[in-house]
N, C-alpha and C. Protein backbone atom coordinates (compact mmCIF):
# COMPACT_ATOMS: atom_id res chain seq x y z
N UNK A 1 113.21 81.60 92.16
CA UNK A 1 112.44 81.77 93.39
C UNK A 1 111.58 83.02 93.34
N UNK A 2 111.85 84.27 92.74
CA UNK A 2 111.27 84.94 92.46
C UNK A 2 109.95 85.23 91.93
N UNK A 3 110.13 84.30 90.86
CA UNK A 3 108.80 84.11 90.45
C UNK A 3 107.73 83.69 91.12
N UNK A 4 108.06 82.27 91.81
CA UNK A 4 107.50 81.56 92.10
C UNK A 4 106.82 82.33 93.68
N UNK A 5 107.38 83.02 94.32
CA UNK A 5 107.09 83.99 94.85
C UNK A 5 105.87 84.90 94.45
N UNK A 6 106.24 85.39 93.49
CA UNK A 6 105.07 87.00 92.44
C UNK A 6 104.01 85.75 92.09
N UNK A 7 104.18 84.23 91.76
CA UNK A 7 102.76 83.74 91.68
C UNK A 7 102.29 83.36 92.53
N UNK A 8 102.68 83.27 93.67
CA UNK A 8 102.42 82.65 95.06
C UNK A 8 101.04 84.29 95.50
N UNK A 9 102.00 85.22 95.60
CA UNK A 9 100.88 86.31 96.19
C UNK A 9 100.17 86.89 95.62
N UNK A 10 100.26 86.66 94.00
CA UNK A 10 99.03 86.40 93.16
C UNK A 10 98.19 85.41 93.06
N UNK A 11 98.13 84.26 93.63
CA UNK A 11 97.23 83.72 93.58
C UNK A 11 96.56 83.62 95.20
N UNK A 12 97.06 83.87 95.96
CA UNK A 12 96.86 84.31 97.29
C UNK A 12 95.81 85.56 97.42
N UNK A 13 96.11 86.70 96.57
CA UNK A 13 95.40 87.50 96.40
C UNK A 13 94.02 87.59 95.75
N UNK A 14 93.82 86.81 94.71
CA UNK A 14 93.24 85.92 93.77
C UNK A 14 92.22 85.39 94.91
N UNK A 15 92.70 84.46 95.56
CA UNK A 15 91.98 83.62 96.85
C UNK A 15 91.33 84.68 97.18
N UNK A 16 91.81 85.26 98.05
CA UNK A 16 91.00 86.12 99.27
C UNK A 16 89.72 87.07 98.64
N UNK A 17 90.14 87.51 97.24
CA UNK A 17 88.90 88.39 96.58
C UNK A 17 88.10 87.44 96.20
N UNK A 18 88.15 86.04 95.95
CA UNK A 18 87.06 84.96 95.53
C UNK A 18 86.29 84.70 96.68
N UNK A 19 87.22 84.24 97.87
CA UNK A 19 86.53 84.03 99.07
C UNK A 19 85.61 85.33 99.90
N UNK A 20 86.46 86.58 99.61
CA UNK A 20 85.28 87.68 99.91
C UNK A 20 83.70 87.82 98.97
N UNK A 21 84.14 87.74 97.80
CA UNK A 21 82.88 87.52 96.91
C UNK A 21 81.98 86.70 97.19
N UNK A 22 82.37 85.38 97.38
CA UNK A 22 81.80 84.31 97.89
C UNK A 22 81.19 84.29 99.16
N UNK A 23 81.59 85.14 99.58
CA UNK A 23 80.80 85.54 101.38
C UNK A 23 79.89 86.98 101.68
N UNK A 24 80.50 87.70 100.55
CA UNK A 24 80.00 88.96 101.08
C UNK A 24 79.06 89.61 99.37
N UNK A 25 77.87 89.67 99.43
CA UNK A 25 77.46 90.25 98.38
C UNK A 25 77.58 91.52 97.61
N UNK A 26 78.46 91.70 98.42
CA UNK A 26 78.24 93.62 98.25
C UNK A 26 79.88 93.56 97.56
N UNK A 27 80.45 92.16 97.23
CA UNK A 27 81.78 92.37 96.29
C UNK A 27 81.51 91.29 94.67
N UNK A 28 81.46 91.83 93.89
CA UNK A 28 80.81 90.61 92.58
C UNK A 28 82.38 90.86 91.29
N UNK A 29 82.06 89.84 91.12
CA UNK A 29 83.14 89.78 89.73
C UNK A 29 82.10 88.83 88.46
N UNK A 30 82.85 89.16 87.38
CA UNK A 30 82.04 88.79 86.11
C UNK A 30 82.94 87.68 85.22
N UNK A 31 83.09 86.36 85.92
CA UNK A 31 84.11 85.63 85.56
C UNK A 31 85.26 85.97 85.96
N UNK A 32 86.22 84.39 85.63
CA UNK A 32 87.31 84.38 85.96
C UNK A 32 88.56 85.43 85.86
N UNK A 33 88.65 86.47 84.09
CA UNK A 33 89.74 86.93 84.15
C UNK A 33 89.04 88.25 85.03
N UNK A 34 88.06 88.64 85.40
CA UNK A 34 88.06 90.33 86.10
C UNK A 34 88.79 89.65 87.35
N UNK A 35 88.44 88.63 87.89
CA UNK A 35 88.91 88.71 89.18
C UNK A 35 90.42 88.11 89.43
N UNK A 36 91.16 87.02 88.19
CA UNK A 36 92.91 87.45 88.32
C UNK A 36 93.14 88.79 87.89
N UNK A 37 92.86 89.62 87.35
CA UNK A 37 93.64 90.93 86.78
C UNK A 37 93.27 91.69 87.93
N UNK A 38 92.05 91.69 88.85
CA UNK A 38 91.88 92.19 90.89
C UNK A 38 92.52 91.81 91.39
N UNK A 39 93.21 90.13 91.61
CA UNK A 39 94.16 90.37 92.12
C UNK A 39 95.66 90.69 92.28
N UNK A 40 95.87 90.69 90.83
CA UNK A 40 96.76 91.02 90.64
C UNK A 40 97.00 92.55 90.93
N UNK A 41 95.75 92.91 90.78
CA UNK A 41 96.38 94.85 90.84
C UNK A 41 96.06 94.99 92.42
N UNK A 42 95.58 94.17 92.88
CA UNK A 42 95.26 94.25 94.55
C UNK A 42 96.77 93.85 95.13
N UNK A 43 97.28 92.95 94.79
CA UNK A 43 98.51 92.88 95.04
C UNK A 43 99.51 93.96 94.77
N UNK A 44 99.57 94.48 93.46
CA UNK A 44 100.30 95.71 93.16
C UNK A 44 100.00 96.99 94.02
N UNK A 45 98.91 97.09 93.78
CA UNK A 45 98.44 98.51 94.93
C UNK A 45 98.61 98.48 96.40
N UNK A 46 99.14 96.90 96.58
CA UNK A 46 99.23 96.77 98.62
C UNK A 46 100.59 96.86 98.45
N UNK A 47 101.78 96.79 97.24
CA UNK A 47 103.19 97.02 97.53
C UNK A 47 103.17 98.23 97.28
N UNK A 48 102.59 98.79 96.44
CA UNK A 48 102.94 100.28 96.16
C UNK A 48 101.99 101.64 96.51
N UNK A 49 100.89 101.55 96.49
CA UNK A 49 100.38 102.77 96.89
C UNK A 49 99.79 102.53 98.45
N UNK A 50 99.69 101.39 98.84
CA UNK A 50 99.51 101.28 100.32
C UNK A 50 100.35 101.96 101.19
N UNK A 51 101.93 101.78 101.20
CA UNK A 51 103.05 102.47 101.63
C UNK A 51 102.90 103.77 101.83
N UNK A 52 102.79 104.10 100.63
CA UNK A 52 102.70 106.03 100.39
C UNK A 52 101.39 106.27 101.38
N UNK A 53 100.03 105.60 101.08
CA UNK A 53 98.96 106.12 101.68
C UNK A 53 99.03 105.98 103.38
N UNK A 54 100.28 105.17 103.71
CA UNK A 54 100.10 105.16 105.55
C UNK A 54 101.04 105.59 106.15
N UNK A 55 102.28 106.16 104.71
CA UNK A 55 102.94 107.47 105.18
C UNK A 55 102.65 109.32 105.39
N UNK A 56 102.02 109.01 104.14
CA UNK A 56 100.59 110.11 104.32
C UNK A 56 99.78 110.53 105.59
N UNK A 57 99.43 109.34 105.83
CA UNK A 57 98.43 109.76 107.03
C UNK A 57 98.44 108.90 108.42
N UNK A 58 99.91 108.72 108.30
CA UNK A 58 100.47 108.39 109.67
C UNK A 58 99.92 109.28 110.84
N UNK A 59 100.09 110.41 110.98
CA UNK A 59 99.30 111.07 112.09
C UNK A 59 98.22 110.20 112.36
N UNK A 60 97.07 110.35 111.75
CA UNK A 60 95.93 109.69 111.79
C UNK A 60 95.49 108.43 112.15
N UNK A 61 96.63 107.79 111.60
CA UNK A 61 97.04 106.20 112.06
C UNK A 61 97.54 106.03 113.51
N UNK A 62 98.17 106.99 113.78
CA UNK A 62 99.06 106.71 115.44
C UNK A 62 97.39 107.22 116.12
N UNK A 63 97.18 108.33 115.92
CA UNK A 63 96.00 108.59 116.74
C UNK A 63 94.75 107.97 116.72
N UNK A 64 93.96 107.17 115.54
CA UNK A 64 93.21 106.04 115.84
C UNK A 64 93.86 104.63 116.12
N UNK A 65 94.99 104.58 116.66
CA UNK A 65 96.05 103.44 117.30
C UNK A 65 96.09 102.32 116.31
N UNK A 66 95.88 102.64 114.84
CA UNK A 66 95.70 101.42 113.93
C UNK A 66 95.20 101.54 113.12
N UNK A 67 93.62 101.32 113.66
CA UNK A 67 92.26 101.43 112.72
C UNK A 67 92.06 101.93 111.65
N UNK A 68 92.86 102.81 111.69
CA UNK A 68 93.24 103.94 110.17
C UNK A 68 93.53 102.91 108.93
N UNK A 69 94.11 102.13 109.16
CA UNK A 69 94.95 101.30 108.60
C UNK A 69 93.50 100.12 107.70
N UNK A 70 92.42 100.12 108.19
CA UNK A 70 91.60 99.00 107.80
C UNK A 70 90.86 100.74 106.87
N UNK A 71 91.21 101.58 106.85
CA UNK A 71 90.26 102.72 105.93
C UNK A 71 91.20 102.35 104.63
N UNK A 72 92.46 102.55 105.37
CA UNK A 72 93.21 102.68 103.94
C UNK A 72 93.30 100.93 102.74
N UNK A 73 93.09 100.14 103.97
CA UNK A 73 92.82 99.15 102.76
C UNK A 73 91.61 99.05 102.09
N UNK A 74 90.34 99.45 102.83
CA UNK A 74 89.32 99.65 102.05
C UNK A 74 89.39 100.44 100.74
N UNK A 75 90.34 101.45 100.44
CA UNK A 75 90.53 102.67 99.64
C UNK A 75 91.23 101.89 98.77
N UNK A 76 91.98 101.07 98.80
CA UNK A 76 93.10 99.83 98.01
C UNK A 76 92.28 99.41 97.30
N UNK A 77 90.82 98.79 98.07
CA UNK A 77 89.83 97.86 97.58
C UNK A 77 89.08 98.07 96.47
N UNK A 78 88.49 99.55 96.95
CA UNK A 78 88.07 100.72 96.29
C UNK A 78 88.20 101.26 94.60
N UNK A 79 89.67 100.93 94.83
CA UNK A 79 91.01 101.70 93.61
C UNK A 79 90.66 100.41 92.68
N UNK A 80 90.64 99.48 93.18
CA UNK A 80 91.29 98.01 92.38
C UNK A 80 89.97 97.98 91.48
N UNK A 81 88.80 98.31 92.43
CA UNK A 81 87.25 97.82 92.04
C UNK A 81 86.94 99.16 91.07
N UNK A 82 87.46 99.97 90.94
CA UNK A 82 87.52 101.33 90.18
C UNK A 82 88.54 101.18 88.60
N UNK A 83 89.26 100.13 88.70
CA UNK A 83 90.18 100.05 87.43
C UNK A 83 89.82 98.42 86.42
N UNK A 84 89.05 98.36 87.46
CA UNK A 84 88.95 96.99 86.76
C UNK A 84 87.81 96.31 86.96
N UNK A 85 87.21 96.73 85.57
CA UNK A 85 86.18 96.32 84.81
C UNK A 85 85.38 94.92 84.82
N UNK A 86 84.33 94.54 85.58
CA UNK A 86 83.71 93.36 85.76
C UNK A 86 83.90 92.96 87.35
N UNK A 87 84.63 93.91 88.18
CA UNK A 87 84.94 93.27 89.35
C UNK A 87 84.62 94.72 90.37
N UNK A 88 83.15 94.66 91.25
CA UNK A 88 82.63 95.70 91.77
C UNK A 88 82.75 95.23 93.01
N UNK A 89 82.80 96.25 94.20
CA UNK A 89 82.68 96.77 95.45
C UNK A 89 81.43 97.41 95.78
N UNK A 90 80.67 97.39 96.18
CA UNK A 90 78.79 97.89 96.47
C UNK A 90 79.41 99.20 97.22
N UNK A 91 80.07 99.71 97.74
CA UNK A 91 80.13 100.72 98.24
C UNK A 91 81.36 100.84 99.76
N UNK A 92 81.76 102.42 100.02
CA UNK A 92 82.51 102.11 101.08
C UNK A 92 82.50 101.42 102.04
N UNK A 93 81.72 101.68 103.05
CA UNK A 93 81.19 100.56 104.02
C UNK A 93 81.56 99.11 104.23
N UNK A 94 81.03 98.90 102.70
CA UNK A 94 81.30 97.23 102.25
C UNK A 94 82.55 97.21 101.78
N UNK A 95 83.05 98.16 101.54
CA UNK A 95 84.53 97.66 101.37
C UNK A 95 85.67 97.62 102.65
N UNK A 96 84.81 98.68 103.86
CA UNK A 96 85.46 98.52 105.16
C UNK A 96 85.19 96.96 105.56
N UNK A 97 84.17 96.32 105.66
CA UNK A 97 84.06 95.12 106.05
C UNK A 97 84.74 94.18 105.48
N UNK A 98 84.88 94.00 104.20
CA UNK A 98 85.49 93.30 103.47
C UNK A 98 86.86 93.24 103.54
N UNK A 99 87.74 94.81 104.27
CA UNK A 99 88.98 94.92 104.01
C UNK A 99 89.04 94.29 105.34
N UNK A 100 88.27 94.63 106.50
CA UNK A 100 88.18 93.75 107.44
C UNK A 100 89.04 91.99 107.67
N UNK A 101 87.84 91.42 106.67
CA UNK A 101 87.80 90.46 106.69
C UNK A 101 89.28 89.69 105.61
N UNK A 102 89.49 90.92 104.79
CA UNK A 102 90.70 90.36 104.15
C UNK A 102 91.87 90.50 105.04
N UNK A 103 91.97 91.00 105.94
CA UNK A 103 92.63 91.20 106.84
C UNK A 103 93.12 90.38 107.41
N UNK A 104 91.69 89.58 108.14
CA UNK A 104 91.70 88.41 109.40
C UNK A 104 91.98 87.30 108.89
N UNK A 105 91.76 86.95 107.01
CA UNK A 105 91.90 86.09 106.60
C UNK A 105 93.58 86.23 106.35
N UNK A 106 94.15 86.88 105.82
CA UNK A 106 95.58 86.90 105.34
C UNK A 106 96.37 86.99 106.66
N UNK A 107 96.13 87.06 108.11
CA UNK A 107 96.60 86.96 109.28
C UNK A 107 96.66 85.61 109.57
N UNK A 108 95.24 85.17 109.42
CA UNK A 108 95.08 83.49 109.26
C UNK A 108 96.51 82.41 108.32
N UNK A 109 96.18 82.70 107.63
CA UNK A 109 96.66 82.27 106.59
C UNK A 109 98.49 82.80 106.88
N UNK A 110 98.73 83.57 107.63
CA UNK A 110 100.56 83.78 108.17
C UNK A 110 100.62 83.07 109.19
N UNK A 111 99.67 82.72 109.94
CA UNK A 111 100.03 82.01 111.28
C UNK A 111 99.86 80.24 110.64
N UNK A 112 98.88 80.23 109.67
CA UNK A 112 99.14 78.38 109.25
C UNK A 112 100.07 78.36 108.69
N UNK A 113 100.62 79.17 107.93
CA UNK A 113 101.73 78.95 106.80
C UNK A 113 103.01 79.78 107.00
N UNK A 114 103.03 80.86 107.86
CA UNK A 114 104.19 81.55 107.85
C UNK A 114 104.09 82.55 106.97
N UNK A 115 104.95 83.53 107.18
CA UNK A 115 105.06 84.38 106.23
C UNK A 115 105.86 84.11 104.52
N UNK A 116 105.39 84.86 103.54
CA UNK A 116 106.12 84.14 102.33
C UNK A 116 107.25 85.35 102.11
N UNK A 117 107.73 85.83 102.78
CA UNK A 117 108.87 86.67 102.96
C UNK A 117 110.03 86.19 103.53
N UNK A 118 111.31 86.38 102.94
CA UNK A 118 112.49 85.65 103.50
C UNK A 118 113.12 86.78 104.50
C-alpha cells in the first residue's frame, strides 16, 4: 500500500505541474522526464521543507491569517524550478499565481476524491 500511495502523489503532482503549464505560460517544461523528476521533487519539498518553512514563519502566517502560506508554496515552486533542469517558473509573481491555482486545484481534487491519507 505504500507504494502505491508514493505513486499515487507522484503522479498527482506530475498532474497539477502539467495542468499549470498547460494553462499558465509563465510555467514551461522541456519534455516528459523534466516534468516527472518536478514532480517528484515538488512532492518531496511539500513533505519536507514546506513544514520547516511554516514553522519558521508562523508568526507571519497567523498575522496574514493564512496567505503567508500561498508565498511559501510559491518558494516550493521556485526551489523545484531552480533544481531541475528543463522545467522553468517565469518569475515570482507567476509562481504566486500558479501556487494559487495549485492550490484550488489539489482542494478540488480532495473534495472529488477524498483525501489519500489514512
Amino acid at each position: 500500500m505504500g507504494m502505491l500511495r508514493f505513486f499515487t502523489f507522484w503522479g498527482l503532482n506530475t498532474l497539477l505541474l502539467w495542468s499549470a503549464a498547460e494553462l499558465f505560460d509563465s510555467v514551461r517544461y522541456e519534455g516528459l522526464s523534466p516534468l516527472l523528476i518536478a514532480g517528484l521533487l515538488f512532492g518531496i519539498a511539500h513533505a519536507v521543507v514546506k513544514p520547516v518553512l511554516v514553522i519558521l514563519t508562523l508568526p507571519l502566517t497567523v498575522l496574514t491569517l493564512g496567505l503567508f502560506l500561498l508565498v511559501i508554496n510559491a518558494l516550493v515552486l521556485l526551489l523545484v524550478a531552480a533544481v531541475v533542469p528543463g522545467f522553468q517558473v517565469a518569475g515570482f509573481g507567476a509562481a504566486i499565481v500558479v501556487a494559487l491555482f495549485i492550490s484550488c486545484l489539489s482542494l478540488l481534487l480532495n473534495l472529488l476524491f477524498g483525501p489519500l491519507t489514512k
